[in-house]
C-alpha atoms as a PDB file:
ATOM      1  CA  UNK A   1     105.057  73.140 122.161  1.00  0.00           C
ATOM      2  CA  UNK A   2     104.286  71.448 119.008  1.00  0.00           C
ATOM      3  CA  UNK A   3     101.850  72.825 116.368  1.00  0.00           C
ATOM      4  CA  UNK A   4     100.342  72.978 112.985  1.00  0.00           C
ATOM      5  CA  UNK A   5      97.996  75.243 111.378  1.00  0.00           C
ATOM      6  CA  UNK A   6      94.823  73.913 109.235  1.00  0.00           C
ATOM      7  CA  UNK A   7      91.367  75.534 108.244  1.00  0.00           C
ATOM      8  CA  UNK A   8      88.078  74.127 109.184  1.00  0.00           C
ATOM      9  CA  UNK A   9      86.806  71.416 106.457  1.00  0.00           C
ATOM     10  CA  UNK A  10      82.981  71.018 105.530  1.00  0.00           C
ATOM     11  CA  UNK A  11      83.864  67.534 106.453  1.00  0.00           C
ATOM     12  CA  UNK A  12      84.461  68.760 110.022  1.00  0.00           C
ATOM     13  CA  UNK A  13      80.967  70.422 110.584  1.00  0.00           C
ATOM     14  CA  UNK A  14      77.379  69.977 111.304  1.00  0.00           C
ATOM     15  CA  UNK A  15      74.621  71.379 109.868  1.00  0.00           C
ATOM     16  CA  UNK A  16      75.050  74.932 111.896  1.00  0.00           C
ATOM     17  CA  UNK A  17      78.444  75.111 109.523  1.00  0.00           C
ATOM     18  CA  UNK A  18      80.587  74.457 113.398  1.00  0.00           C
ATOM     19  CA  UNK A  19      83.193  71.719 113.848  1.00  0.00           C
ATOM     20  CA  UNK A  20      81.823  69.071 116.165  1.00  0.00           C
ATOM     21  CA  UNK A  21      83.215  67.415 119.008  1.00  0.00           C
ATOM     22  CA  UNK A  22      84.995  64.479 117.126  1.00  0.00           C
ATOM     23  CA  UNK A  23      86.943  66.859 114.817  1.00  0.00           C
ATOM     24  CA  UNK A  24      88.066  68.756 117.718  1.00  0.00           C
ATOM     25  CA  UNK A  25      89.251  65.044 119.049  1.00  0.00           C
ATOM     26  CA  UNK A  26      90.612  64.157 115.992  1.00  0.00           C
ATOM     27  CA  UNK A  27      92.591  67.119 115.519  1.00  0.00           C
ATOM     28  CA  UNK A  28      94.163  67.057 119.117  1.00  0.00           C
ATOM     29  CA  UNK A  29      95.128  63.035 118.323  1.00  0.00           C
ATOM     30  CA  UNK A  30      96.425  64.229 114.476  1.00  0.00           C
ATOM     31  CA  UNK A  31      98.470  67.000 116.520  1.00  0.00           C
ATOM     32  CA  UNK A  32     100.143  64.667 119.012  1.00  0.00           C
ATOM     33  CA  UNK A  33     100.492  61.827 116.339  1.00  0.00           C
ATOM     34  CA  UNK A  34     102.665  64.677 114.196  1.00  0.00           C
ATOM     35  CA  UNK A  35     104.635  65.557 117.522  1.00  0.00           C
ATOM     36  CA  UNK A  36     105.821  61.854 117.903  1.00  0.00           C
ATOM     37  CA  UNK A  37     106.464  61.374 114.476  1.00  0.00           C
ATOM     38  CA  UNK A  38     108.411  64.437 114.179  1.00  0.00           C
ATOM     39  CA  UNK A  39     110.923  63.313 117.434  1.00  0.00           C
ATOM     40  CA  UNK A  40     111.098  59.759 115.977  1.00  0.00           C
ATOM     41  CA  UNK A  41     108.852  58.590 118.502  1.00  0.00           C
ATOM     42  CA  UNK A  42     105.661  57.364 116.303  1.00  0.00           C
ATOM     43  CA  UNK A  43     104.085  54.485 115.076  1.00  0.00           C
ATOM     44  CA  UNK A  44     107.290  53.055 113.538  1.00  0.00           C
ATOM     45  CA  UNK A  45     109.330  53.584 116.635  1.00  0.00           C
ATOM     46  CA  UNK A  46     106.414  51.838 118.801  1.00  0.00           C
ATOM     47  CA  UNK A  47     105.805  48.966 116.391  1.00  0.00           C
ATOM     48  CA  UNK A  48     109.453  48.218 116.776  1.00  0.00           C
ATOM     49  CA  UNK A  49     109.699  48.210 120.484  1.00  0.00           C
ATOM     50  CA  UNK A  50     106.233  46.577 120.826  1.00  0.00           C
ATOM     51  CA  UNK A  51     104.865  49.692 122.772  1.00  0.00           C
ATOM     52  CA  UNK A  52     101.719  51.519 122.203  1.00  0.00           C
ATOM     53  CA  UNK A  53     100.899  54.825 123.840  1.00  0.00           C
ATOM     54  CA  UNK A  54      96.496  54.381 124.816  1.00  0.00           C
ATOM     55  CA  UNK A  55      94.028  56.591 126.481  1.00  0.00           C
ATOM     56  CA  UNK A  56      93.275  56.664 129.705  1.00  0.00           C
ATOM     57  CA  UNK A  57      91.536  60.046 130.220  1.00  0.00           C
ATOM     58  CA  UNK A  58      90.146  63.019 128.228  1.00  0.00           C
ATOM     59  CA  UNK A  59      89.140  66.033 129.631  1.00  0.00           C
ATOM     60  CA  UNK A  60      87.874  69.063 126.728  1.00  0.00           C
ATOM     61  CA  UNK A  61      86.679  72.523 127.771  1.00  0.00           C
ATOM     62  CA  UNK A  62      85.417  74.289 124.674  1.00  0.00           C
ATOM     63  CA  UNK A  63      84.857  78.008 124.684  1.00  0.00           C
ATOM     64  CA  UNK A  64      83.392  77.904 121.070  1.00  0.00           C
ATOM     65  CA  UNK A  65      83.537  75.367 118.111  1.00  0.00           C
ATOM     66  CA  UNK A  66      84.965  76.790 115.081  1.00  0.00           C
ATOM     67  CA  UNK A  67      83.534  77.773 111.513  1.00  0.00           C
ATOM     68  CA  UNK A  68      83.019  76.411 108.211  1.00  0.00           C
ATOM     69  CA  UNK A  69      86.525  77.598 106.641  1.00  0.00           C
ATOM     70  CA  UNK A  70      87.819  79.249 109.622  1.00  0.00           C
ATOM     71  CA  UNK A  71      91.787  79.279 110.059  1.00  0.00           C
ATOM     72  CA  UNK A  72      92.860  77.465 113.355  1.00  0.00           C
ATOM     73  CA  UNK A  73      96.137  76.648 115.020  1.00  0.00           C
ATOM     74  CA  UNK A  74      96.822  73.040 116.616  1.00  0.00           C
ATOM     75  CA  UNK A  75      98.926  72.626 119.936  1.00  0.00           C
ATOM     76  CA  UNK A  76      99.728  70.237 122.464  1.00  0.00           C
ATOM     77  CA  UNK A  77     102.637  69.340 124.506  1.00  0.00           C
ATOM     78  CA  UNK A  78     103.792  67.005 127.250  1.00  0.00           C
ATOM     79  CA  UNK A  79     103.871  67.878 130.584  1.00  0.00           C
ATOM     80  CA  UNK A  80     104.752  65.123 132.679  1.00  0.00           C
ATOM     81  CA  UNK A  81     105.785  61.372 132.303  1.00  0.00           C
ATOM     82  CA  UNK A  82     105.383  59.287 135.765  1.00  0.00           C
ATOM     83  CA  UNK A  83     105.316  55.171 135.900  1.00  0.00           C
ATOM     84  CA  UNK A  84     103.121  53.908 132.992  1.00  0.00           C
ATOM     85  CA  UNK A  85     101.590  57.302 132.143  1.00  0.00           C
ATOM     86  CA  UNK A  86     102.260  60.662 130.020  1.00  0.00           C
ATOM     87  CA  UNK A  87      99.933  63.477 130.486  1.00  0.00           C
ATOM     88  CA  UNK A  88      99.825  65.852 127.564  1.00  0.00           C
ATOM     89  CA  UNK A  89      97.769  69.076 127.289  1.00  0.00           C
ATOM     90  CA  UNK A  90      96.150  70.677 123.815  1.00  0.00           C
ATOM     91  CA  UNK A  91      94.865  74.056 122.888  1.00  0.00           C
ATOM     92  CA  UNK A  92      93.164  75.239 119.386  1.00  0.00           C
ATOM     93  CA  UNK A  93      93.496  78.666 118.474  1.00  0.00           C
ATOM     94  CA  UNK A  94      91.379  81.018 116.032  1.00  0.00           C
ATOM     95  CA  UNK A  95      93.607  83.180 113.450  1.00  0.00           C
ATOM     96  CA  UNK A  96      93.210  86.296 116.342  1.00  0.00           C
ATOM     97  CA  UNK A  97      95.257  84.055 118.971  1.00  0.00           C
ATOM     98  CA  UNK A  98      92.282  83.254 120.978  1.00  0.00           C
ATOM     99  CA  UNK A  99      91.556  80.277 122.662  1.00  0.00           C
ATOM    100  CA  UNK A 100      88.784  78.307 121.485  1.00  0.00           C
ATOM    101  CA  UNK A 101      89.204  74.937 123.551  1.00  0.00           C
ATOM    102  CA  UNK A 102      91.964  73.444 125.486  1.00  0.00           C
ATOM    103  CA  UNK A 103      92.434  70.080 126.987  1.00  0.00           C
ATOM    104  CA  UNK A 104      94.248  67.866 129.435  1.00  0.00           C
ATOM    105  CA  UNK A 105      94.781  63.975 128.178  1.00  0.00           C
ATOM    106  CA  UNK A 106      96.365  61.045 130.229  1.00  0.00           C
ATOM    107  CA  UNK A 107      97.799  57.991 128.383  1.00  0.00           C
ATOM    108  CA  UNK A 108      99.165  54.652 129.449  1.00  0.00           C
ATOM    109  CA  UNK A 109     102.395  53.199 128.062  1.00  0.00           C
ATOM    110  CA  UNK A 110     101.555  49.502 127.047  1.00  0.00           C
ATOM    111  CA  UNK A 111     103.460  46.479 125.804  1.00  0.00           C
ATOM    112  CA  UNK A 112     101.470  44.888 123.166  1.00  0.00           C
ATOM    113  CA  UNK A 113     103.404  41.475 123.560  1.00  0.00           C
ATOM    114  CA  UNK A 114     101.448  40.924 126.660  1.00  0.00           C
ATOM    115  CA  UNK A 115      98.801  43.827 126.886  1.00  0.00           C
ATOM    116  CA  UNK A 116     100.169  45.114 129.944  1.00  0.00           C
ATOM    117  CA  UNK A 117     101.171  48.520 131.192  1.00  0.00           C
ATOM    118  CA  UNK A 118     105.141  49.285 131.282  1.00  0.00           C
ATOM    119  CA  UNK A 119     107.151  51.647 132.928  1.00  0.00           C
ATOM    120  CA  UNK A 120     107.900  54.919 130.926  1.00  0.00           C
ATOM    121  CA  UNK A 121     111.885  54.645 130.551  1.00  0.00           C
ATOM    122  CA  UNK A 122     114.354  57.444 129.185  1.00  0.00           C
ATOM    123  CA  UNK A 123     114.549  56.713 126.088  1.00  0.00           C
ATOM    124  CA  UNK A 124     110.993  55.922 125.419  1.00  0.00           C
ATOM    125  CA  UNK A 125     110.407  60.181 125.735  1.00  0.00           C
ATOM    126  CA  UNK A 126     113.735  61.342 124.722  1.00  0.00           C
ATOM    127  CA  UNK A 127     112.835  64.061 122.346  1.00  0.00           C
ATOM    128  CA  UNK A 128     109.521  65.092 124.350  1.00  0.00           C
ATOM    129  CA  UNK A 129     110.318  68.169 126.289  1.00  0.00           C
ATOM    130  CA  UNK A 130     108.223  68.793 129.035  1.00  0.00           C
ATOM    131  CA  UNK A 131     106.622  72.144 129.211  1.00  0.00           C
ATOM    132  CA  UNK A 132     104.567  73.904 132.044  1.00  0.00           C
ATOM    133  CA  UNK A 133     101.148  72.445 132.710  1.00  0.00           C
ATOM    134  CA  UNK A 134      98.207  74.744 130.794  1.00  0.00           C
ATOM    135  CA  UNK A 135      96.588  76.745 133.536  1.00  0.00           C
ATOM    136  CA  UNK A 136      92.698  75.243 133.457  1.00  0.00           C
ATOM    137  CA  UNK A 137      90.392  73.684 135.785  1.00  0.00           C
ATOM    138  CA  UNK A 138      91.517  70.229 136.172  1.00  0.00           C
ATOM    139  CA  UNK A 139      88.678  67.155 136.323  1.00  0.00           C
ATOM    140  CA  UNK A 140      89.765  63.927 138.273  1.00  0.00           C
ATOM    141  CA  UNK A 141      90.786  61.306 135.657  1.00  0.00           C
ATOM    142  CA  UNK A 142      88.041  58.718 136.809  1.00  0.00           C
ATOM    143  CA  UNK A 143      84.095  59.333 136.622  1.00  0.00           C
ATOM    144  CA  UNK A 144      81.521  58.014 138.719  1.00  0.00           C
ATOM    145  CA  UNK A 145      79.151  56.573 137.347  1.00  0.00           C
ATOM    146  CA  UNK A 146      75.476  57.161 138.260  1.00  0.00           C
ATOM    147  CA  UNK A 147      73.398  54.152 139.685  1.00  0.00           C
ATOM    148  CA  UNK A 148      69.900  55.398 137.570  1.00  0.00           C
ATOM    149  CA  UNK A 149      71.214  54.610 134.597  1.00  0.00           C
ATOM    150  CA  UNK A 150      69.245  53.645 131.411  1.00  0.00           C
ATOM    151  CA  UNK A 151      70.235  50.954 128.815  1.00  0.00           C
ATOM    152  CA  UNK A 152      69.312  50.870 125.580  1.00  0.00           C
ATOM    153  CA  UNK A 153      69.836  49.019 122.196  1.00  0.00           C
ATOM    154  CA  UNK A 154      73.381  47.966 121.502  1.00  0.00           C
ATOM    155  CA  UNK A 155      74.955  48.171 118.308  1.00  0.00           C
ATOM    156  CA  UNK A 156      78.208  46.060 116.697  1.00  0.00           C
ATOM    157  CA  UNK A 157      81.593  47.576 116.211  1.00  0.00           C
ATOM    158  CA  UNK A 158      82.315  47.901 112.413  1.00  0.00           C
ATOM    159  CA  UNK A 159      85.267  48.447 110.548  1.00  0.00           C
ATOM    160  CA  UNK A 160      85.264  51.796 110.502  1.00  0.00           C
ATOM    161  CA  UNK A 161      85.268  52.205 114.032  1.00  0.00           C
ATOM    162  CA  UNK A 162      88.662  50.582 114.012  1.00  0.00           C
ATOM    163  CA  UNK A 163      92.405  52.434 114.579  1.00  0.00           C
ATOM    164  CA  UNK A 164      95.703  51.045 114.041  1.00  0.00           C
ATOM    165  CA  UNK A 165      95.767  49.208 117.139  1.00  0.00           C
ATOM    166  CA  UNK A 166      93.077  46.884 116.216  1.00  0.00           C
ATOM    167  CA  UNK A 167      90.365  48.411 118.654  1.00  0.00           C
ATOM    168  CA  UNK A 168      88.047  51.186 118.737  1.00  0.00           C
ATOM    169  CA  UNK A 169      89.741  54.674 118.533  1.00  0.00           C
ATOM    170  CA  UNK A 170      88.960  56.799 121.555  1.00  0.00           C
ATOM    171  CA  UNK A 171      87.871  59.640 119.605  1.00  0.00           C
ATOM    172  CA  UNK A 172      85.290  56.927 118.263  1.00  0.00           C
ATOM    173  CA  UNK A 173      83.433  56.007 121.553  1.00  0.00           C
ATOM    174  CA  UNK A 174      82.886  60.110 121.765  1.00  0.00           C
ATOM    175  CA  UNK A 175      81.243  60.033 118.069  1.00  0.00           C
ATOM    176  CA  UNK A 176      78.871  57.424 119.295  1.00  0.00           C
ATOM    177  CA  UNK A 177      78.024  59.152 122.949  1.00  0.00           C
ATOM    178  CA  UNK A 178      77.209  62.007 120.664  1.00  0.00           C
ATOM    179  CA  UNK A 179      74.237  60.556 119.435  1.00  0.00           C
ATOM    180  CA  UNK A 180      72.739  59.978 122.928  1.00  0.00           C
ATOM    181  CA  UNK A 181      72.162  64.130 123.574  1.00  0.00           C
ATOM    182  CA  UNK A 182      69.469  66.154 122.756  1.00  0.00           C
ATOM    183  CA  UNK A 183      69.286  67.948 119.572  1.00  0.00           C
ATOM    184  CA  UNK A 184      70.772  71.279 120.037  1.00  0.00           C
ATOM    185  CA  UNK A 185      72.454  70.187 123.345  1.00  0.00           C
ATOM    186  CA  UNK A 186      75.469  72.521 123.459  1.00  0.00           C
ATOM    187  CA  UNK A 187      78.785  71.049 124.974  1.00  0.00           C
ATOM    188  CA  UNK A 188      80.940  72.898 127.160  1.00  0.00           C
ATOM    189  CA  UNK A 189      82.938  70.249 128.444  1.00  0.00           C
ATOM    190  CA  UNK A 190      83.318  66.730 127.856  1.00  0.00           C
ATOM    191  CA  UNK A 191      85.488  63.932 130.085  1.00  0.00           C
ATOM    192  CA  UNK A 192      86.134  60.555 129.174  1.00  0.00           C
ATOM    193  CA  UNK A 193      87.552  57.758 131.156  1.00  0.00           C
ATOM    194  CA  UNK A 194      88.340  54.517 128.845  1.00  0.00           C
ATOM    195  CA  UNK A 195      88.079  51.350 131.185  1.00  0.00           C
ATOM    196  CA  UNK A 196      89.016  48.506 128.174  1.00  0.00           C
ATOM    197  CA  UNK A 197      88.593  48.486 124.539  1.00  0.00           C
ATOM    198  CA  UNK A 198      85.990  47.349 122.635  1.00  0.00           C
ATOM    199  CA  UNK A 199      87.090  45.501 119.244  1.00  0.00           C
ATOM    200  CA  UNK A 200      85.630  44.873 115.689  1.00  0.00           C
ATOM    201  CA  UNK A 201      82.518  42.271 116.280  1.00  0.00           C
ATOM    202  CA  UNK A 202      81.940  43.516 120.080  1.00  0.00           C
ATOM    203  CA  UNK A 203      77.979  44.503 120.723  1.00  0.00           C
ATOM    204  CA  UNK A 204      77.977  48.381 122.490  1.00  0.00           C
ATOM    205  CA  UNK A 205      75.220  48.520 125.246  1.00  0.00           C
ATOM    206  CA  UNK A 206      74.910  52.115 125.626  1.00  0.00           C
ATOM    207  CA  UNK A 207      73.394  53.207 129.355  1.00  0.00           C
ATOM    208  CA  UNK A 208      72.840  56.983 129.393  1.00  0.00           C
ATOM    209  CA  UNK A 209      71.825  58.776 132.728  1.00  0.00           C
ATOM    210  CA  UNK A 210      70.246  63.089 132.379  1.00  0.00           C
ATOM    211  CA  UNK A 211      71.011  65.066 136.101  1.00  0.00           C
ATOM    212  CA  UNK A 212      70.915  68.885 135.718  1.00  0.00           C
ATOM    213  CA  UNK A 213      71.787  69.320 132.577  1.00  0.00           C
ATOM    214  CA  UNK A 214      74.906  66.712 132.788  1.00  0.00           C
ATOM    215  CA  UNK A 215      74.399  63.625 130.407  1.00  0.00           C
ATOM    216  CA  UNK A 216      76.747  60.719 131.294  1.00  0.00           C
ATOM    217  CA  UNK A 217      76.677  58.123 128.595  1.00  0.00           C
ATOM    218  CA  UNK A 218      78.332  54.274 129.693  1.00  0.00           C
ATOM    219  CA  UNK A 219      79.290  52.297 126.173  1.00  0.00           C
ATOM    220  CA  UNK A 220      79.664  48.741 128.136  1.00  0.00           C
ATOM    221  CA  UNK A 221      80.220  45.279 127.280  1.00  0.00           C
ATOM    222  CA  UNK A 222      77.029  42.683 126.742  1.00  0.00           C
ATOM    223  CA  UNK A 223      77.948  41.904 130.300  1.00  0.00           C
ATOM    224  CA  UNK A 224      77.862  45.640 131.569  1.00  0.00           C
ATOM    225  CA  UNK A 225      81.505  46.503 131.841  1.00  0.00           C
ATOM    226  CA  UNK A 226      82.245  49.754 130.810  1.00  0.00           C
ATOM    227  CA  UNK A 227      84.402  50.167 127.520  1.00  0.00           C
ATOM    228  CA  UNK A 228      84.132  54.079 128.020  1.00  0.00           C
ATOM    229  CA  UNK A 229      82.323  56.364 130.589  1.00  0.00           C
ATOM    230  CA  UNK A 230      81.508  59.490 129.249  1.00  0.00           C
ATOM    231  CA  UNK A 231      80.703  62.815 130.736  1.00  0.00           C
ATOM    232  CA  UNK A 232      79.005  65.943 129.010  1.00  0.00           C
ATOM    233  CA  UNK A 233      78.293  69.129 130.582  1.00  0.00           C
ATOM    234  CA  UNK A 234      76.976  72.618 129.270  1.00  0.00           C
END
């Protein structure tokens, strides 16, 4: 298990003085960012080899969002490596050792030569040690999407939407979701399933659907391909 400790940020909250969804994503993609880097695995190491590591899958359970100034550990290991994919899970905890959300990612191994998914060889994950699977409820990695779906303005993708590899960051398309739910609409667990990436200059058609409390929020393409389908429950 990897981990790092930080306290929350007034950057990282809303106006109830709780972290938000995105700096719970951000954190879990700083933590496994560190991890690589640390085992001479990151960005310099994938640049070189003309690999990139992208999101397939998010699933988050959170049991509470953290406070303004609260001290919280960071943790996330790998799990398994099969084919093109790794599957890594992540846990936050509060300065008691309780769990305040935990979550189960899968990522595809891609050659950025060609854009195409590659086989996960030894050396790519020498250094990674996999560790037992966190005991949770596991969600399927795809999402179906609901056929009464609503579409509403799009928007552009700016700059600041942007990540390293030249596309939307995944922890972006959640930010954006966001603003689709009702005002005090209280996440419990969020899934994501990222279909293609969306880069700077593409026009977001978002297309939300409400069914027993469950919003599901499609960020598609101006020809209604889904970038990201998105899944919020309470």
């Amino acid at each position: 298990m990897y981990s790092f400790n930080s306290r929350v940020r007034y950057s990282e909250v809303g106006k109830d003085k709780k972290m938000d969804l995105y700096s719970i994503i951000n954190y879990f993609q700083d933590c496994s960012t560190f991890h690589s880097e640390d085992i001479g695995k990151g960005l310099e190491y994938l640049e070189k080899n003309k690999r990139v590591w992208l999101m397939s899958a998010w699933q988050i359970i959170v049991d509470r969002f953290p406070t303004l100034g609260e001290s919280i550990t960071i943790s996330t290991w790998a799990y398994d490596f099969k084919s093109m994919y790794g599957y890594r899970n992540f846990m936050i905890t509060d300065a008691n050792n309780q769990v305040v959300a935990v979550a189960n990612s899968v990522w595809v191994y891609m050659d950025t030569e060609n854009s195409r998914p590659v086989k996960v060889l030894a050396d790519n994950i020498s250094g990674y040690i996999s560790e037992e699977k966190l005991d949770m409820e596991y969600a399927p990695r795809k999402i179906v999407i609901p056929t009464n779906l609503t579409a509403l303005e799009g928007f552009p993708v700016i700059r600041s939407n942007i990540d390293t590899n030249n596309h939307v960051n995944n922890g972006q398309y959640i930010k954006m979701a966001e603003e689709f739910l009702p005002t005090g609409y209280r996440i419990k667990q969020m899934r994501a399933e990222y279909r293609m990436s969306a880069v700077l200059g593409d026009i977001i058609i978002p297309m939300i659907c409400s069914e027993n409390n469950t919003y599901t929020v499609v960020l598609a393409s101006m020809d209604g391909k889904p970038f990201t389908i998105i899944e919020f429950k309470q």
